[in-house]
PDB file of N, CA and C in Angstrom:
ATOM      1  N   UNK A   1       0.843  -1.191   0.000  1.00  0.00           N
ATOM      2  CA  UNK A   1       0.000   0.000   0.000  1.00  0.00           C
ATOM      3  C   UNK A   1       0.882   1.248   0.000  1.00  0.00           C
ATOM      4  N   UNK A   2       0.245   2.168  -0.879  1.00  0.00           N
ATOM      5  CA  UNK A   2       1.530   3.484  -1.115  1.00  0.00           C
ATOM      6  C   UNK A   2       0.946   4.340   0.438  1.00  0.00           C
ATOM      7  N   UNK A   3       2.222   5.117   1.008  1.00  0.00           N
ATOM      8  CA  UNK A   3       1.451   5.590   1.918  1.00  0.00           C
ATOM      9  C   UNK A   3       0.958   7.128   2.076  1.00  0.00           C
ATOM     10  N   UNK A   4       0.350   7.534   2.977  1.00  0.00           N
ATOM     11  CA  UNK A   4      -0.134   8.872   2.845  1.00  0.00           C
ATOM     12  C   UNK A   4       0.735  10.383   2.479  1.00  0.00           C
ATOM     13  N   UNK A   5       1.575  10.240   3.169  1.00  0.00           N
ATOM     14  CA  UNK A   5       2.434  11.191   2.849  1.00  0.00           C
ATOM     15  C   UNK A   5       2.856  11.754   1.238  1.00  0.00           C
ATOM     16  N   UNK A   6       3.234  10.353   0.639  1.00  0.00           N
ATOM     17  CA  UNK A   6       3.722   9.889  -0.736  1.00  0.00           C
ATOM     18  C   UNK A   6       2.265  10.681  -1.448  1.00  0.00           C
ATOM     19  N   UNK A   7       1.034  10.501  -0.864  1.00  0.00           N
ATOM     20  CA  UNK A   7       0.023  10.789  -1.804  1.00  0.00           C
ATOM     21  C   UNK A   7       0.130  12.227  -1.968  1.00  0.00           C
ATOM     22  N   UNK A   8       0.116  12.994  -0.299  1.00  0.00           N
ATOM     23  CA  UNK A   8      -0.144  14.405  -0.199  1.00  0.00           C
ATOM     24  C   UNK A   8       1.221  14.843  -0.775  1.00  0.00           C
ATOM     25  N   UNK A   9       2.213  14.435  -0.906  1.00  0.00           N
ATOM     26  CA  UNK A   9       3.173  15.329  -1.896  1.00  0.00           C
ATOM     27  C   UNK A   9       2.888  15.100  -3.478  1.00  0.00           C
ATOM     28  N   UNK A  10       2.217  14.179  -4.183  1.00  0.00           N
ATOM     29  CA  UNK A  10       2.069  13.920  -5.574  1.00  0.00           C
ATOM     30  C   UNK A  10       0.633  14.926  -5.640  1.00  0.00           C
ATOM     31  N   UNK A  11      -0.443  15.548  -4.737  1.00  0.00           N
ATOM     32  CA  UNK A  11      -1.192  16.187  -4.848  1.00  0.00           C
ATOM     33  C   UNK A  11      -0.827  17.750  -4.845  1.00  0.00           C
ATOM     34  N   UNK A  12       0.394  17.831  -3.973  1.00  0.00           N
ATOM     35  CA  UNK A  12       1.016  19.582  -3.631  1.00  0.00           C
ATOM     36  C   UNK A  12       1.404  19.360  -5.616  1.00  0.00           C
ATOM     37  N   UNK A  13       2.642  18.436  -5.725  1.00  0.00           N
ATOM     38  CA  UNK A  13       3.591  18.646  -7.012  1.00  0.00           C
ATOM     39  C   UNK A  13       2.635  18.555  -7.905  1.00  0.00           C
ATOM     40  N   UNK A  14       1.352  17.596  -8.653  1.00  0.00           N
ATOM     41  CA  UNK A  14       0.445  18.029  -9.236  1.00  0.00           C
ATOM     42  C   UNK A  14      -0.519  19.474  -9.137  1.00  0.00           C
ATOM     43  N   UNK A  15      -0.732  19.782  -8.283  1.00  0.00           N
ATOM     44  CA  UNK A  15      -1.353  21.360  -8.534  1.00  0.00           C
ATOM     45  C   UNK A  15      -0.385  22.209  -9.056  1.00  0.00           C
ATOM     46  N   UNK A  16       0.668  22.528  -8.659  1.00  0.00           N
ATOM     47  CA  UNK A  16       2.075  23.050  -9.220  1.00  0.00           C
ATOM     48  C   UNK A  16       2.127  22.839 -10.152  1.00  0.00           C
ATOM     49  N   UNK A  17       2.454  21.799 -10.857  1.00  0.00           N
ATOM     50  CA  UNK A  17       2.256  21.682 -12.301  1.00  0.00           C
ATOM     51  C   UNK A  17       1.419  21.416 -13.206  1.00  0.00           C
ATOM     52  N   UNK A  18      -0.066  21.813 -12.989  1.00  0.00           N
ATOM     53  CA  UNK A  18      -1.067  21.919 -13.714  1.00  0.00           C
ATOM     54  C   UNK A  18      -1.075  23.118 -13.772  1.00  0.00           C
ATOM     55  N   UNK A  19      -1.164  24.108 -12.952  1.00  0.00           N
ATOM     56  CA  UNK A  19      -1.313  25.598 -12.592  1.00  0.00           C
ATOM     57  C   UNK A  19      -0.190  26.407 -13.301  1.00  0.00           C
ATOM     58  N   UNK A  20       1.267  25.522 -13.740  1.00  0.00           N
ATOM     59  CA  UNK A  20       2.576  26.127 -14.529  1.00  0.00           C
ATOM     60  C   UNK A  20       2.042  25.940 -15.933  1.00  0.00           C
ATOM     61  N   UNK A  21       1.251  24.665 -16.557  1.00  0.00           N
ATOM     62  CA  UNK A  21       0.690  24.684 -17.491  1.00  0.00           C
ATOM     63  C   UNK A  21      -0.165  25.499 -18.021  1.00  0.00           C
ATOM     64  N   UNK A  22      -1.447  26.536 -16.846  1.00  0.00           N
ATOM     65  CA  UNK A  22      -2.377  26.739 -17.368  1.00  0.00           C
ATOM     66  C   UNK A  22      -3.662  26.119 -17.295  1.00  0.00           C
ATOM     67  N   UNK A  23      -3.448  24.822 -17.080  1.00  0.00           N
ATOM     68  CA  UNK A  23      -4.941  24.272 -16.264  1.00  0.00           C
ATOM     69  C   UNK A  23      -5.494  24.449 -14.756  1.00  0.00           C
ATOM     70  N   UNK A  24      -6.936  23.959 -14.924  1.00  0.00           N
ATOM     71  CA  UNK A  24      -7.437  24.455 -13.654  1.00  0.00           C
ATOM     72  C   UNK A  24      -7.867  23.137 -13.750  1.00  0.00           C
ATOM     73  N   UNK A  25      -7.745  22.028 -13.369  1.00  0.00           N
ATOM     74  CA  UNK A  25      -8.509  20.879 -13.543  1.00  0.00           C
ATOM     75  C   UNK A  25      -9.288  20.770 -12.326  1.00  0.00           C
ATOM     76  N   UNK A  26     -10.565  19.708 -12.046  1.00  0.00           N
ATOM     77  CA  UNK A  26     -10.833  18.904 -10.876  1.00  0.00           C
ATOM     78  C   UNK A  26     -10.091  18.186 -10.227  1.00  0.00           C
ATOM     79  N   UNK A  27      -9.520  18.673  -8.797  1.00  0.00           N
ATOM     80  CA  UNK A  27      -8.550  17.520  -8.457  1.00  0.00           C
ATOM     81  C   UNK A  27      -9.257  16.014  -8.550  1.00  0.00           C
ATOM     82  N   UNK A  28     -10.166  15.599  -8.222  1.00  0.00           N
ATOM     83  CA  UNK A  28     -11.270  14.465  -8.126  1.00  0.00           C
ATOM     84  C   UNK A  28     -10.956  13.589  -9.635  1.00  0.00           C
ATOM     85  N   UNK A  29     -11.306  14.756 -10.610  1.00  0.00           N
ATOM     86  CA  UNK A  29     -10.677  13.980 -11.323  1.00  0.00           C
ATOM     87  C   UNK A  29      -9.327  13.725 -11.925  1.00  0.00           C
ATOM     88  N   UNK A  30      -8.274  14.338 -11.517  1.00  0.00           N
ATOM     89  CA  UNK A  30      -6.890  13.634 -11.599  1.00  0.00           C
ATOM     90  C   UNK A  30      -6.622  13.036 -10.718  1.00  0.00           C
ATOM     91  N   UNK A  31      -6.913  12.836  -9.347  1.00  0.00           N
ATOM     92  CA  UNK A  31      -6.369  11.976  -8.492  1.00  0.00           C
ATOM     93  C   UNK A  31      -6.267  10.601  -8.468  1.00  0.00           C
ATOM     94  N   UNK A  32      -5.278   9.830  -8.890  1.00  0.00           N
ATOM     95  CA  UNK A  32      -4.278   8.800  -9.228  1.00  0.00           C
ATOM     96  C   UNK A  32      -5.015   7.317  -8.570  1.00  0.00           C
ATOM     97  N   UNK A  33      -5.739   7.713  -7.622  1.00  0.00           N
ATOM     98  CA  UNK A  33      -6.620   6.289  -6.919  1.00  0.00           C
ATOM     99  C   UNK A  33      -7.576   6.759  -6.225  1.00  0.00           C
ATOM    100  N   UNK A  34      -8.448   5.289  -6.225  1.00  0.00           N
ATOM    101  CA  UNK A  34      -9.560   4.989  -5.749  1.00  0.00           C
ATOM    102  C   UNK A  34      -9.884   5.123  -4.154  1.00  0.00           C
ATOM    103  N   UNK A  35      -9.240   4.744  -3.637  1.00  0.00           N
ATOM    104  CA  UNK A  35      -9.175   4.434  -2.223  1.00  0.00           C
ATOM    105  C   UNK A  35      -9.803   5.561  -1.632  1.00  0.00           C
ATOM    106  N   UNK A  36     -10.290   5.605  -0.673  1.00  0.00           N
ATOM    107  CA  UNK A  36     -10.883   6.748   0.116  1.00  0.00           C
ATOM    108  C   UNK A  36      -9.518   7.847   1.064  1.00  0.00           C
ATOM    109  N   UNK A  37      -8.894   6.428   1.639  1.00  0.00           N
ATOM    110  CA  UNK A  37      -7.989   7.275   2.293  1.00  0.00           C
ATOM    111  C   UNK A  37      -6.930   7.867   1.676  1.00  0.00           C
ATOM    112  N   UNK A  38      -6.175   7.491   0.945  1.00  0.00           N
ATOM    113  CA  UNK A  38      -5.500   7.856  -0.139  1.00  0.00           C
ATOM    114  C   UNK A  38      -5.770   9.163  -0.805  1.00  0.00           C
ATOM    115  N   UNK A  39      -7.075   9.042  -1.659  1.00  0.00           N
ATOM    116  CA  UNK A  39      -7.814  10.185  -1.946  1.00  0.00           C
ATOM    117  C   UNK A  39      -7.940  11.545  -1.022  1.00  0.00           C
ATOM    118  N   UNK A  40      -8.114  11.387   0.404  1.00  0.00           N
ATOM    119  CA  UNK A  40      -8.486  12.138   1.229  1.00  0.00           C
ATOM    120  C   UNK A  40      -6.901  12.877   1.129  1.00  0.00           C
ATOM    121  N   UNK A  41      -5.969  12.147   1.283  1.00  0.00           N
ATOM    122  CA  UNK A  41      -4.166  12.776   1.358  1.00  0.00           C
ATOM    123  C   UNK A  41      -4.254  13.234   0.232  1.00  0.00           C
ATOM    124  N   UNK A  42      -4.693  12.542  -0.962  1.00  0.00           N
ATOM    125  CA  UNK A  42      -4.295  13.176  -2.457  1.00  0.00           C
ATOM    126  C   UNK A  42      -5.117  14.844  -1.909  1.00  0.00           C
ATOM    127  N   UNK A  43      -5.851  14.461  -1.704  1.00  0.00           N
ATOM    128  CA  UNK A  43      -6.700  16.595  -1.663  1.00  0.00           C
ATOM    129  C   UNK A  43      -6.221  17.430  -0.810  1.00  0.00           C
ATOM    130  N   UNK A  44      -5.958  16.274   0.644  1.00  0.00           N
ATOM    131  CA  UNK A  44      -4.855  17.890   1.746  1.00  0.00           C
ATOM    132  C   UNK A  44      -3.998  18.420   0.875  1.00  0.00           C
ATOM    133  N   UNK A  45      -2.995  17.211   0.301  1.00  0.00           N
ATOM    134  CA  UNK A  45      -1.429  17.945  -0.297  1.00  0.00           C
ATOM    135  C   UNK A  45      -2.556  18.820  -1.476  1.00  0.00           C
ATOM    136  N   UNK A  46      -3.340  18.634  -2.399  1.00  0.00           N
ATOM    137  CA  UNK A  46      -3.788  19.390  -3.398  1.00  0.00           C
ATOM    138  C   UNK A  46      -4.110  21.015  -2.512  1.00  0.00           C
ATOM    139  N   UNK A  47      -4.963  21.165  -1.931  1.00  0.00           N
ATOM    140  CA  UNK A  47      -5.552  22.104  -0.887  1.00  0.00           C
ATOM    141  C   UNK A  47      -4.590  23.038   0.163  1.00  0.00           C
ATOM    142  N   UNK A  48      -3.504  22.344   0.333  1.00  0.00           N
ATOM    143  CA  UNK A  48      -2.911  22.721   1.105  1.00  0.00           C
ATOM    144  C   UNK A  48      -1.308  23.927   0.562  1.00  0.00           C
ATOM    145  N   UNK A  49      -1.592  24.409  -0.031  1.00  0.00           N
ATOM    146  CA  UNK A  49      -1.034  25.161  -0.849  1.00  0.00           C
ATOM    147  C   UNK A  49      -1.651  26.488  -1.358  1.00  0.00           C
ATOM    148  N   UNK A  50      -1.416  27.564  -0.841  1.00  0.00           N
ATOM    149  CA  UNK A  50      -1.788  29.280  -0.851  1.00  0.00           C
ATOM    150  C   UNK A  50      -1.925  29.402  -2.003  1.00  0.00           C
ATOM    151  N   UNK A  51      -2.700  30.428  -2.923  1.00  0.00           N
ATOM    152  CA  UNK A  51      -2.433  31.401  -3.984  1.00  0.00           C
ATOM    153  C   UNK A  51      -1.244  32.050  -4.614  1.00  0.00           C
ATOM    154  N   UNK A  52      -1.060  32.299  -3.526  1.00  0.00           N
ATOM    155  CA  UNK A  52       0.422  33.503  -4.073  1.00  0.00           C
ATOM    156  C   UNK A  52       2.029  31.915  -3.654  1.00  0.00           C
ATOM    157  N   UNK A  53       1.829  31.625  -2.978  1.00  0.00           N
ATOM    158  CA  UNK A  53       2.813  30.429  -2.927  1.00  0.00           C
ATOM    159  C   UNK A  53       3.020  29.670  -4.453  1.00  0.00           C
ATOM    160  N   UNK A  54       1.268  28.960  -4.969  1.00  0.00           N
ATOM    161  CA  UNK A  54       1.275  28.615  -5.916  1.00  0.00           C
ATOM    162  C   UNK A  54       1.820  29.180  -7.122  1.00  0.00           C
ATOM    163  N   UNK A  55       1.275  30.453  -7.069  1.00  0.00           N
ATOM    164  CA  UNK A  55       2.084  31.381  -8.002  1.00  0.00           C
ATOM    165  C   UNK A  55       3.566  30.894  -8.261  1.00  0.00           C
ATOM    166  N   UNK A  56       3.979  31.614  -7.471  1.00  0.00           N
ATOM    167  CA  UNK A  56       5.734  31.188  -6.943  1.00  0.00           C
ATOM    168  C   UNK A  56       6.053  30.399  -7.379  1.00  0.00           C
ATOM    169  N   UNK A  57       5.811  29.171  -6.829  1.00  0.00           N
ATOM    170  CA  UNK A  57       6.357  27.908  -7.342  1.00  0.00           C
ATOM    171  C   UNK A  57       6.202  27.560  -8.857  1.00  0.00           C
ATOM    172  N   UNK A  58       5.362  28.017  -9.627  1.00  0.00           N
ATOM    173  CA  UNK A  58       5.106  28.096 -10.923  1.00  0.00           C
ATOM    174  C   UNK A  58       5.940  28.769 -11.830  1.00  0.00           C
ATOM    175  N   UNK A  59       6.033  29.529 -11.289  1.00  0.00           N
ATOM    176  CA  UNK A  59       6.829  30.602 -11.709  1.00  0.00           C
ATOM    177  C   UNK A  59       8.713  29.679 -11.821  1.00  0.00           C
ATOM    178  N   UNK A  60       8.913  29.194 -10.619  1.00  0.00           N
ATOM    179  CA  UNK A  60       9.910  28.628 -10.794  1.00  0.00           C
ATOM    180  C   UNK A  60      10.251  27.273 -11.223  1.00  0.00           C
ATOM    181  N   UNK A  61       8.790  26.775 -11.407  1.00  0.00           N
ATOM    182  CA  UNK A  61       8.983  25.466 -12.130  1.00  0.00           C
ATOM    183  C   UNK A  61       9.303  26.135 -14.040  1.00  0.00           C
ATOM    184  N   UNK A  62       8.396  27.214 -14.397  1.00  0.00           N
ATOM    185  CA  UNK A  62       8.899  27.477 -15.016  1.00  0.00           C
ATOM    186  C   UNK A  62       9.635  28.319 -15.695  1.00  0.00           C
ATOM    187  N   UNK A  63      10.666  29.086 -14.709  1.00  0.00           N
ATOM    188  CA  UNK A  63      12.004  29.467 -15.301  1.00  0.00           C
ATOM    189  C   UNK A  63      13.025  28.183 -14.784  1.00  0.00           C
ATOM    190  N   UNK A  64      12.815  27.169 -14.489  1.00  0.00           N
ATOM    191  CA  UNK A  64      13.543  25.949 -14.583  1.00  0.00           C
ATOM    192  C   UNK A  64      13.443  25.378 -15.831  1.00  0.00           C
ATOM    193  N   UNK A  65      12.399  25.642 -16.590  1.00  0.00           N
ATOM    194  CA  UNK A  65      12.626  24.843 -17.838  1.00  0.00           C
ATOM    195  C   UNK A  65      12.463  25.611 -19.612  1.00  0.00           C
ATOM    196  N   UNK A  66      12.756  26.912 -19.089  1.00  0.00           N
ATOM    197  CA  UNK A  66      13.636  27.761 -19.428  1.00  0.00           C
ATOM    198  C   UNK A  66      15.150  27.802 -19.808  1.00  0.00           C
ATOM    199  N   UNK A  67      15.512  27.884 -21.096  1.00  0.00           N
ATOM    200  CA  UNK A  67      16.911  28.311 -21.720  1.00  0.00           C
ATOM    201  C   UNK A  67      17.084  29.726 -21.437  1.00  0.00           C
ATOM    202  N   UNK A  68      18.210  29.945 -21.006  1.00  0.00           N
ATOM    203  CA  UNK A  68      18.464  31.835 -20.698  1.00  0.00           C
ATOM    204  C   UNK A  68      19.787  31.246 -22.126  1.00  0.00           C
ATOM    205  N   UNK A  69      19.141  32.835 -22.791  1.00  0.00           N
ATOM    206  CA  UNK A  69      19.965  33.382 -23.738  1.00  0.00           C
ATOM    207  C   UNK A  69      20.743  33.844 -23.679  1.00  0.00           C
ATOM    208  N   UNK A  70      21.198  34.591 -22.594  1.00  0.00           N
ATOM    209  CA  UNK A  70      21.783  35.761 -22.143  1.00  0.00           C
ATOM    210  C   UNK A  70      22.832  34.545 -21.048  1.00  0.00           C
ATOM    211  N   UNK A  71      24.191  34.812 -21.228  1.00  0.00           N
ATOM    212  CA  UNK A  71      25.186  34.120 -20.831  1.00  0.00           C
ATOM    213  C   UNK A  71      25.448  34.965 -19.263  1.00  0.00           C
ATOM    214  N   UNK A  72      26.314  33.714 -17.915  1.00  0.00           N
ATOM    215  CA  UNK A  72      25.999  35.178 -16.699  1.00  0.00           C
ATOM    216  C   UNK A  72      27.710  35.051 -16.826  1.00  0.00           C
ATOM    217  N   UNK A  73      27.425  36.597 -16.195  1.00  0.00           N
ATOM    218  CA  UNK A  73      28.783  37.445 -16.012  1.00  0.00           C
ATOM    219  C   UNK A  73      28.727  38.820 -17.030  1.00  0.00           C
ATOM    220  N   UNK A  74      29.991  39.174 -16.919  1.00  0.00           N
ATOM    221  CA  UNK A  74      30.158  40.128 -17.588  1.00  0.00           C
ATOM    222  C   UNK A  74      30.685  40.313 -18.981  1.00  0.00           C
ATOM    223  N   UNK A  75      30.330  40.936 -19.789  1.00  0.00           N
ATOM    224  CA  UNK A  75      31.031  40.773 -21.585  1.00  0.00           C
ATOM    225  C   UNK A  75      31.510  41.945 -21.271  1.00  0.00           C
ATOM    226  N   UNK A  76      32.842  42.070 -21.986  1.00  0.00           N
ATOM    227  CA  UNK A  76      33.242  43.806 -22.408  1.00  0.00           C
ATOM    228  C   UNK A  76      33.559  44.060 -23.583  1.00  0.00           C
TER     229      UNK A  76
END
């Protein structure tokens, strides 16, 4: 049996990256299993995550997958 914890972090990292995409899905319907209890962890970790946090993290999921053009340091 996978355990709870494992669920409520695949529910935080799924909202994060639906929300970097642009979707707003039903968590209900992406959540990965059946089980009641399971389910119940899949929605804290989903739920449990602010607005402006979410933001954030989006934001840095995607300038992580982001090429910078611009080389760092200095040119002269």
């Amino acid at each position: 049996m996978k355990s709870i914890p494992l669920y409520e972090k695949r529910g935080y990292d799924l909202r994060i990256s639906t929300f970097a995409n642009g979707e707003n899905p039903d968590p209900l319907t992406v959540c990965p299993t059946g089980n009641p209890t399971l389910k119940n962890a899949f929605l804290k970790g989903w739920h449990s995550i602010t607005g402006v946090r979410l933001e954030v993290e989006a934001r840095v999921l995607n300038s992580k997958n982001t090429v910078r053009s611009l080389p760092r340091g200095r040119i002269r």
